[in-house]
PDB file of N, CA and C in Angstrom:
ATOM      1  N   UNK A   1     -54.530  84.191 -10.562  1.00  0.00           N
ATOM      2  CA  UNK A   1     -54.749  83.134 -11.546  1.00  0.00           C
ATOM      3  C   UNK A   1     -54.531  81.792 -10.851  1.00  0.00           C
ATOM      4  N   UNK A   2     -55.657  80.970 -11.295  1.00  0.00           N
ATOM      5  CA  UNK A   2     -55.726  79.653 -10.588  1.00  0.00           C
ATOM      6  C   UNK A   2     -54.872  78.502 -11.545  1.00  0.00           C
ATOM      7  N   UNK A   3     -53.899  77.811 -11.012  1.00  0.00           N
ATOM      8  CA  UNK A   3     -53.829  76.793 -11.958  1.00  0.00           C
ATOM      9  C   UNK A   3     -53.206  75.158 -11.410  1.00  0.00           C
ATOM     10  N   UNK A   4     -53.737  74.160 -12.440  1.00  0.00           N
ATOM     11  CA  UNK A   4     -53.498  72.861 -11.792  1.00  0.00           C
ATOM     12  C   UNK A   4     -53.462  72.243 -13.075  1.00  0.00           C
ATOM     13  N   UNK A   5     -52.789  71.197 -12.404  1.00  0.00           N
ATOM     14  CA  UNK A   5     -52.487  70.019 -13.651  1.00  0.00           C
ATOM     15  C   UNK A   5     -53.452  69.137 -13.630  1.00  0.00           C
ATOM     16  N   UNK A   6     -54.655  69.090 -12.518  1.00  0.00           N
ATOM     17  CA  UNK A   6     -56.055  68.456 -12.916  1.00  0.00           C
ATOM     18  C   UNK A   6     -56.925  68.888 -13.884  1.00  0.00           C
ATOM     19  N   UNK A   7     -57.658  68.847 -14.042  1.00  0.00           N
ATOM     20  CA  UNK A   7     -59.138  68.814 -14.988  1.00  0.00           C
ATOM     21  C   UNK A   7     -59.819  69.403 -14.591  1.00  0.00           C
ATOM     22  N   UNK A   8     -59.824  69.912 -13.093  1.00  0.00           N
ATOM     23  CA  UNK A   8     -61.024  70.530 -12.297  1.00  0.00           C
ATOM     24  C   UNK A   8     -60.225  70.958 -11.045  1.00  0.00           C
ATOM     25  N   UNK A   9     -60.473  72.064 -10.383  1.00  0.00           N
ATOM     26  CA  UNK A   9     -60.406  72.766  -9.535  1.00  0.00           C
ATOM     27  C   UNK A   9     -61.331  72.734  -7.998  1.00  0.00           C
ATOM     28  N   UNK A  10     -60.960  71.829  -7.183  1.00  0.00           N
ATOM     29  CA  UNK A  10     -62.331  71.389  -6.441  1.00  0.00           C
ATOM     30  C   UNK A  10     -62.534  72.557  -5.439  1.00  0.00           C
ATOM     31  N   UNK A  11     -63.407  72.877  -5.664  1.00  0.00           N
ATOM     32  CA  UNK A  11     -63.703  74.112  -4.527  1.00  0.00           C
ATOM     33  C   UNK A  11     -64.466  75.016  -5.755  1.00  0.00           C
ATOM     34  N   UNK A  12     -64.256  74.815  -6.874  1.00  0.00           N
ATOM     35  CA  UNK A  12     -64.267  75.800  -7.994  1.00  0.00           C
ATOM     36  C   UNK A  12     -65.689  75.283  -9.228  1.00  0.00           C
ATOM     37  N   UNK A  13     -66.377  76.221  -9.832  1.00  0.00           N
ATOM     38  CA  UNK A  13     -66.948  75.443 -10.951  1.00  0.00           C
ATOM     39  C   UNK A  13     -66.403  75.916 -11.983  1.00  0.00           C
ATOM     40  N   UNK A  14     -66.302  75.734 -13.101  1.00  0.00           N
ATOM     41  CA  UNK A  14     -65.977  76.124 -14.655  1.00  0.00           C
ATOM     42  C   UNK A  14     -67.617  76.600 -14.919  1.00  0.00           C
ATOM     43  N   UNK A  15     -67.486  77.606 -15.432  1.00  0.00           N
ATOM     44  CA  UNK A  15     -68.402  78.371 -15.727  1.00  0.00           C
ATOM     45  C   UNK A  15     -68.095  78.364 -17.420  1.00  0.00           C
ATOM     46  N   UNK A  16     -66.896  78.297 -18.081  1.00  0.00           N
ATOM     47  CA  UNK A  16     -66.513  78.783 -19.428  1.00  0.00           C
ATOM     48  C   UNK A  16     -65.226  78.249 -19.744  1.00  0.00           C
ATOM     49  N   UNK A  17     -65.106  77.499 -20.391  1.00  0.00           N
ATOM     50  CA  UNK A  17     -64.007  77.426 -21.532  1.00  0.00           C
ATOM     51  C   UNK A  17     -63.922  78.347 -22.577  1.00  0.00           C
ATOM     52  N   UNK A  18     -62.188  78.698 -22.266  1.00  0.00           N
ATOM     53  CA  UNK A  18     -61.811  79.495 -22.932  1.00  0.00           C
ATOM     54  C   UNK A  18     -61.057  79.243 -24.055  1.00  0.00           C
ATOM     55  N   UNK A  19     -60.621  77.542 -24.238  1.00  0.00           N
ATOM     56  CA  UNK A  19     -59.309  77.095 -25.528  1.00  0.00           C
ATOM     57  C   UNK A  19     -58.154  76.858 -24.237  1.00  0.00           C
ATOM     58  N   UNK A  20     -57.288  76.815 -25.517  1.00  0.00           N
ATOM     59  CA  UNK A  20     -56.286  76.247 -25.209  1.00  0.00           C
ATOM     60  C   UNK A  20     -54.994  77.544 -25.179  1.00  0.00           C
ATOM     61  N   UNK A  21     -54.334  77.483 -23.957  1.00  0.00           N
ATOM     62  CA  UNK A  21     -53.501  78.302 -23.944  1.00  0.00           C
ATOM     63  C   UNK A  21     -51.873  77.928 -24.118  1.00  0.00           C
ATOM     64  N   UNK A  22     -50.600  78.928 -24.121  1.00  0.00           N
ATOM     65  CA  UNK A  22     -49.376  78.467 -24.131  1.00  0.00           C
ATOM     66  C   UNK A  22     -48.675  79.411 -23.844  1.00  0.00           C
ATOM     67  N   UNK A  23     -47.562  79.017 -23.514  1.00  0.00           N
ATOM     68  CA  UNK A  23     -46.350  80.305 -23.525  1.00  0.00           C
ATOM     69  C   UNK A  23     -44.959  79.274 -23.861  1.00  0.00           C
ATOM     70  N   UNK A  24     -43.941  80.149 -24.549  1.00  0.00           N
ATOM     71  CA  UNK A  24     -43.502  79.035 -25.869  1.00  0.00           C
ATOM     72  C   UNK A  24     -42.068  79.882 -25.255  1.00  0.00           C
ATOM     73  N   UNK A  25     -40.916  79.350 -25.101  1.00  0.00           N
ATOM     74  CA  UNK A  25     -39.880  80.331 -25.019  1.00  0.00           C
ATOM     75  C   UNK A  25     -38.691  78.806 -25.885  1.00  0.00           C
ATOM     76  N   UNK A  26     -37.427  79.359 -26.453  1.00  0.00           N
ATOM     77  CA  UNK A  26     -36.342  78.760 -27.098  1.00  0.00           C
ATOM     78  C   UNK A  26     -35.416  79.313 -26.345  1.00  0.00           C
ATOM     79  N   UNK A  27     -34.157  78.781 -26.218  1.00  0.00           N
ATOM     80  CA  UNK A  27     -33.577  78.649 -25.386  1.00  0.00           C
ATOM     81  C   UNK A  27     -31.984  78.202 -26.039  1.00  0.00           C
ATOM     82  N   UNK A  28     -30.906  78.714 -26.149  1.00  0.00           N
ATOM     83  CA  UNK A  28     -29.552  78.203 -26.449  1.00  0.00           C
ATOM     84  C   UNK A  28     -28.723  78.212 -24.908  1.00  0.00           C
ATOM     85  N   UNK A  29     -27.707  77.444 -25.168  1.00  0.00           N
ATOM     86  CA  UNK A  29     -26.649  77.397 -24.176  1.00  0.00           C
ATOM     87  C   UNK A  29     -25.401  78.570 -24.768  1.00  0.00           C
ATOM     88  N   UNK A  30     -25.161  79.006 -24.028  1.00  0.00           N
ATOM     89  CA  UNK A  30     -23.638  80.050 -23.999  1.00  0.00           C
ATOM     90  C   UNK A  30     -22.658  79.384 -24.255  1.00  0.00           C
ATOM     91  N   UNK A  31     -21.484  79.931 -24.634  1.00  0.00           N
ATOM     92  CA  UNK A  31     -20.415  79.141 -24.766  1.00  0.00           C
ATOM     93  C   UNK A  31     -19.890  79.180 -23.391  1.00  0.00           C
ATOM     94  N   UNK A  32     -19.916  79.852 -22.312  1.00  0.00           N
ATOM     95  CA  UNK A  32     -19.516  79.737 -20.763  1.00  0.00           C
ATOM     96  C   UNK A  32     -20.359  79.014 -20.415  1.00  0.00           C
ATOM     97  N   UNK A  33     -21.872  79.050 -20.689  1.00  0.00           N
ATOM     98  CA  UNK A  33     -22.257  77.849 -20.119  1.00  0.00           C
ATOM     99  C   UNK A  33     -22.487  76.490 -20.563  1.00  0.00           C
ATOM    100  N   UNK A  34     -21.946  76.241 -21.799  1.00  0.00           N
ATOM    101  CA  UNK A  34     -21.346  74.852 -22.634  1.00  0.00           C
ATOM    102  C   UNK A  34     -20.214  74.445 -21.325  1.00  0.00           C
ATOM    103  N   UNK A  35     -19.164  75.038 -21.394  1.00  0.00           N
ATOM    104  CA  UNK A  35     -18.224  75.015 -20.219  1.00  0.00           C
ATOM    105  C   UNK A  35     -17.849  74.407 -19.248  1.00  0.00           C
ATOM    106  N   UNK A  36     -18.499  75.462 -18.512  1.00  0.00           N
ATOM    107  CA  UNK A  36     -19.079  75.163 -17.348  1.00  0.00           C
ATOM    108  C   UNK A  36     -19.872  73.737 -16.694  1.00  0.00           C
ATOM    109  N   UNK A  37     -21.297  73.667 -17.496  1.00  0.00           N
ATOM    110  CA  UNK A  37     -21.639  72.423 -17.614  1.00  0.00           C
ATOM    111  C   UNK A  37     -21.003  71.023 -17.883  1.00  0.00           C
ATOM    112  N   UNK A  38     -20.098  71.872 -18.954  1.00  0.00           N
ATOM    113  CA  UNK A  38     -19.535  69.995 -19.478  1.00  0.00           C
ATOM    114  C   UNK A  38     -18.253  69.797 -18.413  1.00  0.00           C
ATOM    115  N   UNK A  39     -17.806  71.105 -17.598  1.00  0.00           N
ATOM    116  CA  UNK A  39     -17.007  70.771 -16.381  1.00  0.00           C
ATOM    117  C   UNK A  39     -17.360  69.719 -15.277  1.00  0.00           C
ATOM    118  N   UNK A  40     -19.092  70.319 -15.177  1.00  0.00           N
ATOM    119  CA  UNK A  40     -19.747  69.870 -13.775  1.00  0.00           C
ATOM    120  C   UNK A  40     -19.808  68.452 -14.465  1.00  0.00           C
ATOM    121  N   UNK A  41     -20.481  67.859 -15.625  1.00  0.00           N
ATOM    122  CA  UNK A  41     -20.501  67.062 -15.833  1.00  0.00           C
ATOM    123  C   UNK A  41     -18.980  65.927 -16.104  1.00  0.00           C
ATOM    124  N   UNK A  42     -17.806  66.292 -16.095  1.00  0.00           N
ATOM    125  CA  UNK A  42     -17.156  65.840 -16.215  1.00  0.00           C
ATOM    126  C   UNK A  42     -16.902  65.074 -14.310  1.00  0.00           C
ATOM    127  N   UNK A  43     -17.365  65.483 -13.432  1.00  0.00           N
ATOM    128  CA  UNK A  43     -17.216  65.615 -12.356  1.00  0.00           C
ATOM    129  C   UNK A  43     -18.380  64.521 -11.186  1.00  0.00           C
ATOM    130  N   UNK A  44     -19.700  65.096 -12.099  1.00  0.00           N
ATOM    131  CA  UNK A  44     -20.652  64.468 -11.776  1.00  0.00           C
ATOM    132  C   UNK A  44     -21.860  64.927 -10.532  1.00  0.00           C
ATOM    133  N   UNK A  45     -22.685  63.992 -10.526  1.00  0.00           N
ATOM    134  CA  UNK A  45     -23.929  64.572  -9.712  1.00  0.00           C
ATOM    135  C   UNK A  45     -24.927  65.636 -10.090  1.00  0.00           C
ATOM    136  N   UNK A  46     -25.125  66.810  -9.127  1.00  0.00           N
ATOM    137  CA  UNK A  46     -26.178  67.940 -10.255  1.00  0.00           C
ATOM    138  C   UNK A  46     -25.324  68.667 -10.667  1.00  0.00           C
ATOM    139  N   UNK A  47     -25.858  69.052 -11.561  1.00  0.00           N
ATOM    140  CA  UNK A  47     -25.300  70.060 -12.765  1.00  0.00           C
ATOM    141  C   UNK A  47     -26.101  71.726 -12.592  1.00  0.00           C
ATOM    142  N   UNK A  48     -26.009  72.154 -11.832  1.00  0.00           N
ATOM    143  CA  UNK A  48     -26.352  73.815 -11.793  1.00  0.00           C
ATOM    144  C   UNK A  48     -26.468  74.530 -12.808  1.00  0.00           C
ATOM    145  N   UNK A  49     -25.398  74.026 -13.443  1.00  0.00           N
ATOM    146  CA  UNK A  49     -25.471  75.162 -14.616  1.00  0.00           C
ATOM    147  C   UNK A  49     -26.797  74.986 -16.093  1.00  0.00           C
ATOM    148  N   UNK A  50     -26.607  73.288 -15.971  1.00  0.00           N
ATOM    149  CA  UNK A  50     -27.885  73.003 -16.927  1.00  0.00           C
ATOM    150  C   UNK A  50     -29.775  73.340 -16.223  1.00  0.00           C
ATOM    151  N   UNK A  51     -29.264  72.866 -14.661  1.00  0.00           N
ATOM    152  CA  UNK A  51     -30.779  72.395 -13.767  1.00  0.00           C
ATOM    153  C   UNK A  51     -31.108  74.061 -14.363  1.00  0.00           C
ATOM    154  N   UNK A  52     -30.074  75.593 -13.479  1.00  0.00           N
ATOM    155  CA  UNK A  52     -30.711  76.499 -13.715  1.00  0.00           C
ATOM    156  C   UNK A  52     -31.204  77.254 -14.911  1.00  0.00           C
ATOM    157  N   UNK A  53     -30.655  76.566 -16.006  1.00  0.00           N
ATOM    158  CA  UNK A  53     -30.897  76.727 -17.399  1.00  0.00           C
ATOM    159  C   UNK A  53     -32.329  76.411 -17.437  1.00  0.00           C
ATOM    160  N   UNK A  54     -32.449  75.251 -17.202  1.00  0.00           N
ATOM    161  CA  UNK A  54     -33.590  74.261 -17.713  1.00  0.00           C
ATOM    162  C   UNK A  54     -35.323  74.681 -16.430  1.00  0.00           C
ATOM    163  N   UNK A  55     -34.436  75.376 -15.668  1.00  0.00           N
ATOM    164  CA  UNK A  55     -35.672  76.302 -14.201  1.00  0.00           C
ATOM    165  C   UNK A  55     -35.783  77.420 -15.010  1.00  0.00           C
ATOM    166  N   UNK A  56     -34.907  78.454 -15.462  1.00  0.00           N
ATOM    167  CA  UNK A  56     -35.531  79.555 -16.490  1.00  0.00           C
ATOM    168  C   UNK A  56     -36.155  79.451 -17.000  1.00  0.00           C
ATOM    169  N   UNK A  57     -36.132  78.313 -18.193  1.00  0.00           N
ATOM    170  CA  UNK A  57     -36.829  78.837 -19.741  1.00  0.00           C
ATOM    171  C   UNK A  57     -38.201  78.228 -19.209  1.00  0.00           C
ATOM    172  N   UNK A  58     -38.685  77.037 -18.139  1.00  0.00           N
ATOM    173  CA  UNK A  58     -39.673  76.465 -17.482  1.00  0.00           C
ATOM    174  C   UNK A  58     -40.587  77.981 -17.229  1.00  0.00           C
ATOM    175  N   UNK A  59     -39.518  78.741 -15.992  1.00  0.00           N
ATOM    176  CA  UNK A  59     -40.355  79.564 -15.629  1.00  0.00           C
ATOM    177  C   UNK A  59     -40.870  81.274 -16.633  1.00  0.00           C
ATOM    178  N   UNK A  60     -39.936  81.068 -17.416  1.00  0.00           N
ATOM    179  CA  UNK A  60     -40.367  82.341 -18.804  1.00  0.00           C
ATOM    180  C   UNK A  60     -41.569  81.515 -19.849  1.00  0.00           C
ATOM    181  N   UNK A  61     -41.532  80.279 -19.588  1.00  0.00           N
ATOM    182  CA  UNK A  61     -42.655  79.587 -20.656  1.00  0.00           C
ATOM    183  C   UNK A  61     -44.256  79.726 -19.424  1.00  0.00           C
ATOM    184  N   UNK A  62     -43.913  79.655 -18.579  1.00  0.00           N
ATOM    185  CA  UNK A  62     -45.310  79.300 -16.900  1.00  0.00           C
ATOM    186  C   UNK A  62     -45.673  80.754 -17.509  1.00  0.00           C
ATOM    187  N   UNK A  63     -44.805  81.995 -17.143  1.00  0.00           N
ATOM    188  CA  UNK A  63     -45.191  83.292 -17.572  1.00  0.00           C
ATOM    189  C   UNK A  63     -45.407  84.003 -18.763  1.00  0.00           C
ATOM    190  N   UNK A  64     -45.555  83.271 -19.748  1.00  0.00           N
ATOM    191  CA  UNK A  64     -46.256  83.720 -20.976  1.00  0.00           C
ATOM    192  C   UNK A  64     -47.549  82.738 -21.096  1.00  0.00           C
ATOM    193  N   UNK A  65     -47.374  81.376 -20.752  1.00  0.00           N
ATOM    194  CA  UNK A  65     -49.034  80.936 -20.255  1.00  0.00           C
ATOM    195  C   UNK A  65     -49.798  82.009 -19.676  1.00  0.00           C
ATOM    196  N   UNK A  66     -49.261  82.572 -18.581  1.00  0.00           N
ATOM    197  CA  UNK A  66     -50.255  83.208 -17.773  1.00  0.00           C
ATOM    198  C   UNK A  66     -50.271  84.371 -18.402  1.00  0.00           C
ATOM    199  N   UNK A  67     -49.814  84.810 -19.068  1.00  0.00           N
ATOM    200  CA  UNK A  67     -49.914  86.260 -19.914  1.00  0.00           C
ATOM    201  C   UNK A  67     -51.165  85.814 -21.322  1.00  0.00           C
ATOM    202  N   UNK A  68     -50.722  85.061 -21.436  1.00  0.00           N
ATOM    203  CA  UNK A  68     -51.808  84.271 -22.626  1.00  0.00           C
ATOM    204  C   UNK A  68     -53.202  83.902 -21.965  1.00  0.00           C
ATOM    205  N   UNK A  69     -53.301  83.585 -21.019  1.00  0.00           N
ATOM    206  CA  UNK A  69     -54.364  83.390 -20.456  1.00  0.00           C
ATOM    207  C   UNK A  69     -55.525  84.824 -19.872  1.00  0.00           C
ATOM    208  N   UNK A  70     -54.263  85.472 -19.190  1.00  0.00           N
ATOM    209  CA  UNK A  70     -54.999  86.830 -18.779  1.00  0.00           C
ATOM    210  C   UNK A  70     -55.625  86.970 -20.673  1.00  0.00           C
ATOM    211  N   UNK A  71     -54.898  87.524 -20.986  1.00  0.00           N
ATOM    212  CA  UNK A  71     -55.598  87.935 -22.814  1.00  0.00           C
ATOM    213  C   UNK A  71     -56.749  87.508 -23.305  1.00  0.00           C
ATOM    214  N   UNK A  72     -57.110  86.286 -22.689  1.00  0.00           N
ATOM    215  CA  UNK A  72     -58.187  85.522 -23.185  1.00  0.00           C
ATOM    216  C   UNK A  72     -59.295  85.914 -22.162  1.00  0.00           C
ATOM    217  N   UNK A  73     -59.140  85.842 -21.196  1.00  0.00           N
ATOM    218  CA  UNK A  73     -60.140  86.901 -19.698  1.00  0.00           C
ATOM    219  C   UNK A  73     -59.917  85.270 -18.585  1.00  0.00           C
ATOM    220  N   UNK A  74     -59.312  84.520 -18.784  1.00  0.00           N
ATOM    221  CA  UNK A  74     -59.316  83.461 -18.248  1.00  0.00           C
ATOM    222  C   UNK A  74     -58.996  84.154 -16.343  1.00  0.00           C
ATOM    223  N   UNK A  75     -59.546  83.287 -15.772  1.00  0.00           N
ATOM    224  CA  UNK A  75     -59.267  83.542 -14.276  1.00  0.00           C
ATOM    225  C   UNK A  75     -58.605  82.076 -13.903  1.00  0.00           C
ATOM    226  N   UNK A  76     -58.838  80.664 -14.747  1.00  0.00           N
ATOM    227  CA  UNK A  76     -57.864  79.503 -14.085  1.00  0.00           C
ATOM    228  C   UNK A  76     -57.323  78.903 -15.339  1.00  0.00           C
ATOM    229  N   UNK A  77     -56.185  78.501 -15.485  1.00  0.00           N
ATOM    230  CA  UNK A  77     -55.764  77.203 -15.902  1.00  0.00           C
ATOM    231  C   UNK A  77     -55.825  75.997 -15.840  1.00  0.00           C
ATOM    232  N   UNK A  78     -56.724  75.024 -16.141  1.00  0.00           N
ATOM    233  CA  UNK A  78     -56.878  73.442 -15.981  1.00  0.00           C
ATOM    234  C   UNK A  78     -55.661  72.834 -16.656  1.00  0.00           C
ATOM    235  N   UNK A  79     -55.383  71.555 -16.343  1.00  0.00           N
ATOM    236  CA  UNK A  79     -54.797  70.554 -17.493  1.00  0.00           C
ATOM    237  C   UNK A  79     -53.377  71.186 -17.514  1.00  0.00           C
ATOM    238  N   UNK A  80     -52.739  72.227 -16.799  1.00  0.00           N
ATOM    239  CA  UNK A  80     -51.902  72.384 -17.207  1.00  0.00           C
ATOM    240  C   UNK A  80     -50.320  71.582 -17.236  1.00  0.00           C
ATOM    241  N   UNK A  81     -49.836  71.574 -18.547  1.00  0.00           N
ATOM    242  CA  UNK A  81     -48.133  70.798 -18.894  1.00  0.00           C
ATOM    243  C   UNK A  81     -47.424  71.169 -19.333  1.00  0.00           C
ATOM    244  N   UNK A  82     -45.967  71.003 -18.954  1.00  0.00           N
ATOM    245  CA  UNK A  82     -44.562  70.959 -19.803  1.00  0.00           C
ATOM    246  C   UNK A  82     -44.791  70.500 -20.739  1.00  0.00           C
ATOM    247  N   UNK A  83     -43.903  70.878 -21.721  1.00  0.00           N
ATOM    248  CA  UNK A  83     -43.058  70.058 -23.322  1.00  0.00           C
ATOM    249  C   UNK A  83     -41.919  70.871 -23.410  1.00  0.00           C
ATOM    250  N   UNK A  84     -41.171  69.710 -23.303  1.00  0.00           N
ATOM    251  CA  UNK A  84     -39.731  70.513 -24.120  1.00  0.00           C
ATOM    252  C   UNK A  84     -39.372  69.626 -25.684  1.00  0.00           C
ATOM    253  N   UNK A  85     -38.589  70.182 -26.571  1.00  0.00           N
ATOM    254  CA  UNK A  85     -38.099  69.472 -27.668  1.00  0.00           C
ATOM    255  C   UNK A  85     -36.968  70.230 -28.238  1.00  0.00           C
ATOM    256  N   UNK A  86     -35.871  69.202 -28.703  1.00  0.00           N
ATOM    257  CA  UNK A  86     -34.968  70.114 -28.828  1.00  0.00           C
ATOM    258  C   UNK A  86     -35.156  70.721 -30.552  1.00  0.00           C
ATOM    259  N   UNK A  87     -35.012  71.458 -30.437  1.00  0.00           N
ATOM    260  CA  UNK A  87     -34.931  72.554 -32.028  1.00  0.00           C
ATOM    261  C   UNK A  87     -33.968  72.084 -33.131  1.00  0.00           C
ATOM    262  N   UNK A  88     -32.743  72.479 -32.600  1.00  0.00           N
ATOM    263  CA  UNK A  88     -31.528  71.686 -33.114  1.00  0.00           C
ATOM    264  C   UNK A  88     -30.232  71.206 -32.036  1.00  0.00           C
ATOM    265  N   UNK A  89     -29.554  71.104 -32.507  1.00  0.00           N
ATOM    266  CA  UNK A  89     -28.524  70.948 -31.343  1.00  0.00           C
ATOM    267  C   UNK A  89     -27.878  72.005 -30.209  1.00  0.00           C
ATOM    268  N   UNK A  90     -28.487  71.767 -29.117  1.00  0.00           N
ATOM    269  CA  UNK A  90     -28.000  72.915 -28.559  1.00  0.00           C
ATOM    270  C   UNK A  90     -29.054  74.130 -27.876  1.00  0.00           C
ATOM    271  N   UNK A  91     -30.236  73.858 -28.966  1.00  0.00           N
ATOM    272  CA  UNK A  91     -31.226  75.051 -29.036  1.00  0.00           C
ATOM    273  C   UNK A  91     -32.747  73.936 -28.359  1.00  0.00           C
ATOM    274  N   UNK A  92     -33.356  74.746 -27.414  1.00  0.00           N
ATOM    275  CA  UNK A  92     -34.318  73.661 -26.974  1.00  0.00           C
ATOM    276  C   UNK A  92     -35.702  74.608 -26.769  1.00  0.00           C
ATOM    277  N   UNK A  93     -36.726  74.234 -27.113  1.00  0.00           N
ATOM    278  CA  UNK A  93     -38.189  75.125 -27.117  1.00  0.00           C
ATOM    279  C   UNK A  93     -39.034  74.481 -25.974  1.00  0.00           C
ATOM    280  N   UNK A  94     -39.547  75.279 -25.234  1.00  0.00           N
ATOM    281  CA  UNK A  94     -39.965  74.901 -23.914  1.00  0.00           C
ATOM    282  C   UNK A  94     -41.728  75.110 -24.087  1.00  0.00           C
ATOM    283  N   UNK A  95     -42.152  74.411 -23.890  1.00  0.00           N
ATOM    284  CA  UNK A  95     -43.890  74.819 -23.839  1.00  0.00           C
ATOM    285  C   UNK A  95     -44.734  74.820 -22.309  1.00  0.00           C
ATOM    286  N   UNK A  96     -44.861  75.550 -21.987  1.00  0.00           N
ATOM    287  CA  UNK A  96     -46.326  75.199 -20.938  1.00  0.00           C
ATOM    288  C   UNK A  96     -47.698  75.574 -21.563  1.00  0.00           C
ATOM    289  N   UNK A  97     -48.739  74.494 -21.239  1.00  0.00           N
ATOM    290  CA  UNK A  97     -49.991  75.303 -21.977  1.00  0.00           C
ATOM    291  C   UNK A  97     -51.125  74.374 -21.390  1.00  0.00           C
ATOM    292  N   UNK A  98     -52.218  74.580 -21.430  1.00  0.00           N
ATOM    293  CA  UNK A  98     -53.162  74.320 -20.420  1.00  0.00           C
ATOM    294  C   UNK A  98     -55.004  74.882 -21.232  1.00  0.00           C
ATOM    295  N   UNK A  99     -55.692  74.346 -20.656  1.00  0.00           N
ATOM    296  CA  UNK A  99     -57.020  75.275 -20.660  1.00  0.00           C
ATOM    297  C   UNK A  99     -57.393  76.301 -20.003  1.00  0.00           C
ATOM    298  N   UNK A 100     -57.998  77.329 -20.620  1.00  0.00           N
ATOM    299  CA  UNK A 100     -57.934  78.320 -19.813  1.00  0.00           C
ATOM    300  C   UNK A 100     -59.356  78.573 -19.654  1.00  0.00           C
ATOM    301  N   UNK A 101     -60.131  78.679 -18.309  1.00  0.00           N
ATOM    302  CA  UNK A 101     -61.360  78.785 -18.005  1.00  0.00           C
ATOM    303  C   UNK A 101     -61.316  79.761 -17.465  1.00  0.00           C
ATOM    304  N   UNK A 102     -62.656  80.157 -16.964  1.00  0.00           N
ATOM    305  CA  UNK A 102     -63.549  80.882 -15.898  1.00  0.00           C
ATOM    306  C   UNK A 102     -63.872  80.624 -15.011  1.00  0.00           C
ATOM    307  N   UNK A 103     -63.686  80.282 -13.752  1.00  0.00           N
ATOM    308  CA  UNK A 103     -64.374  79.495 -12.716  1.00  0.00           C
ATOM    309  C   UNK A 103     -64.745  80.298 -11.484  1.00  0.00           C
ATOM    310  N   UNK A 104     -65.313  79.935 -10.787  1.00  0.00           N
ATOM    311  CA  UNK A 104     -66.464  80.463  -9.449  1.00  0.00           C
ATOM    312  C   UNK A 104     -65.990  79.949  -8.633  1.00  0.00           C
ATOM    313  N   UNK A 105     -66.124  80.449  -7.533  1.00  0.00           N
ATOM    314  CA  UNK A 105     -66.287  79.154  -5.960  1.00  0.00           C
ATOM    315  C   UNK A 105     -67.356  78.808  -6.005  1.00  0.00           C
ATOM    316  N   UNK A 106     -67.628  77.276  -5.048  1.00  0.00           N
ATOM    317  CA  UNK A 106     -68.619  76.733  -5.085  1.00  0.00           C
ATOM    318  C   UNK A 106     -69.061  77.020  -3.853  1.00  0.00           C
TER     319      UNK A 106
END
C-alpha cells in the first residue's frame, strides 16, 4: 500500500477514486501512566510516557486506515492526515484518513 500526504503520487497515475478512508482509535491514560507522566513532567523536557502514548494510538489509527483501505480494493492512499480531539478529559480519539485510490506506474 502506497501512501502520501500529497494529492498525487509521482511516478504513479490514479486510475480510480475510491472515497474517503479512516481508522479511528480512543485512547485513555492509566492511572500508572497519569503518574508517571505527571512525574516526568514535574521534572521536565520529553515525556516518554505521554510521546509513547501519543506514537501508539497514531500508529493503531495508520493501521485501521490501511485496513479500511485494503476493504475498499484501494492499492494507495492520497491526502493522507492526523486528527486528534480530546473526547473528554483524559480520553483522546485519534484519526488518520486519506483518499483511497487505484493507481498504476507511469
Amino acid at each position: 500500500m502506497l501512501v502520501t500526504t500529497s494529492t498525487s503520487l509521482e511516478g504513479y497515475k490514479v486510475t480510480d477514486h475510491l472515497g474517503i478512508v479512516r481508522g479511528i482509535t480512543v485512547r485513555s491514560r492509566g492511572i500508572g501512566g497519569n503518574f508517571l507522566g505527571g512525574l516526568q513532567t514535574l521534572v521536565g523536557g520529553r515525556n516518554s510516557v505521554y510521546t509513547d502514548l501519543c506514537e501508539q494510538s497514531r500508529q493503531e489509527a495508520y493501521e485501521l486506515l490501511m485496513l479500511h483501505a485494503q476493504q475498499v480494493g484501494a492499492n494507495a492512499v492520497i491526502n493522507m492526515r492526523y486528527d486528534a480531539n480530546e473526547v473528554m478529559q483524559g480520553v483522546t480519539e485519534v484519526l488518520a484518513y486519506g483518499t483511497a485510490v487505484k493507481v498504476e506506474k507511469v
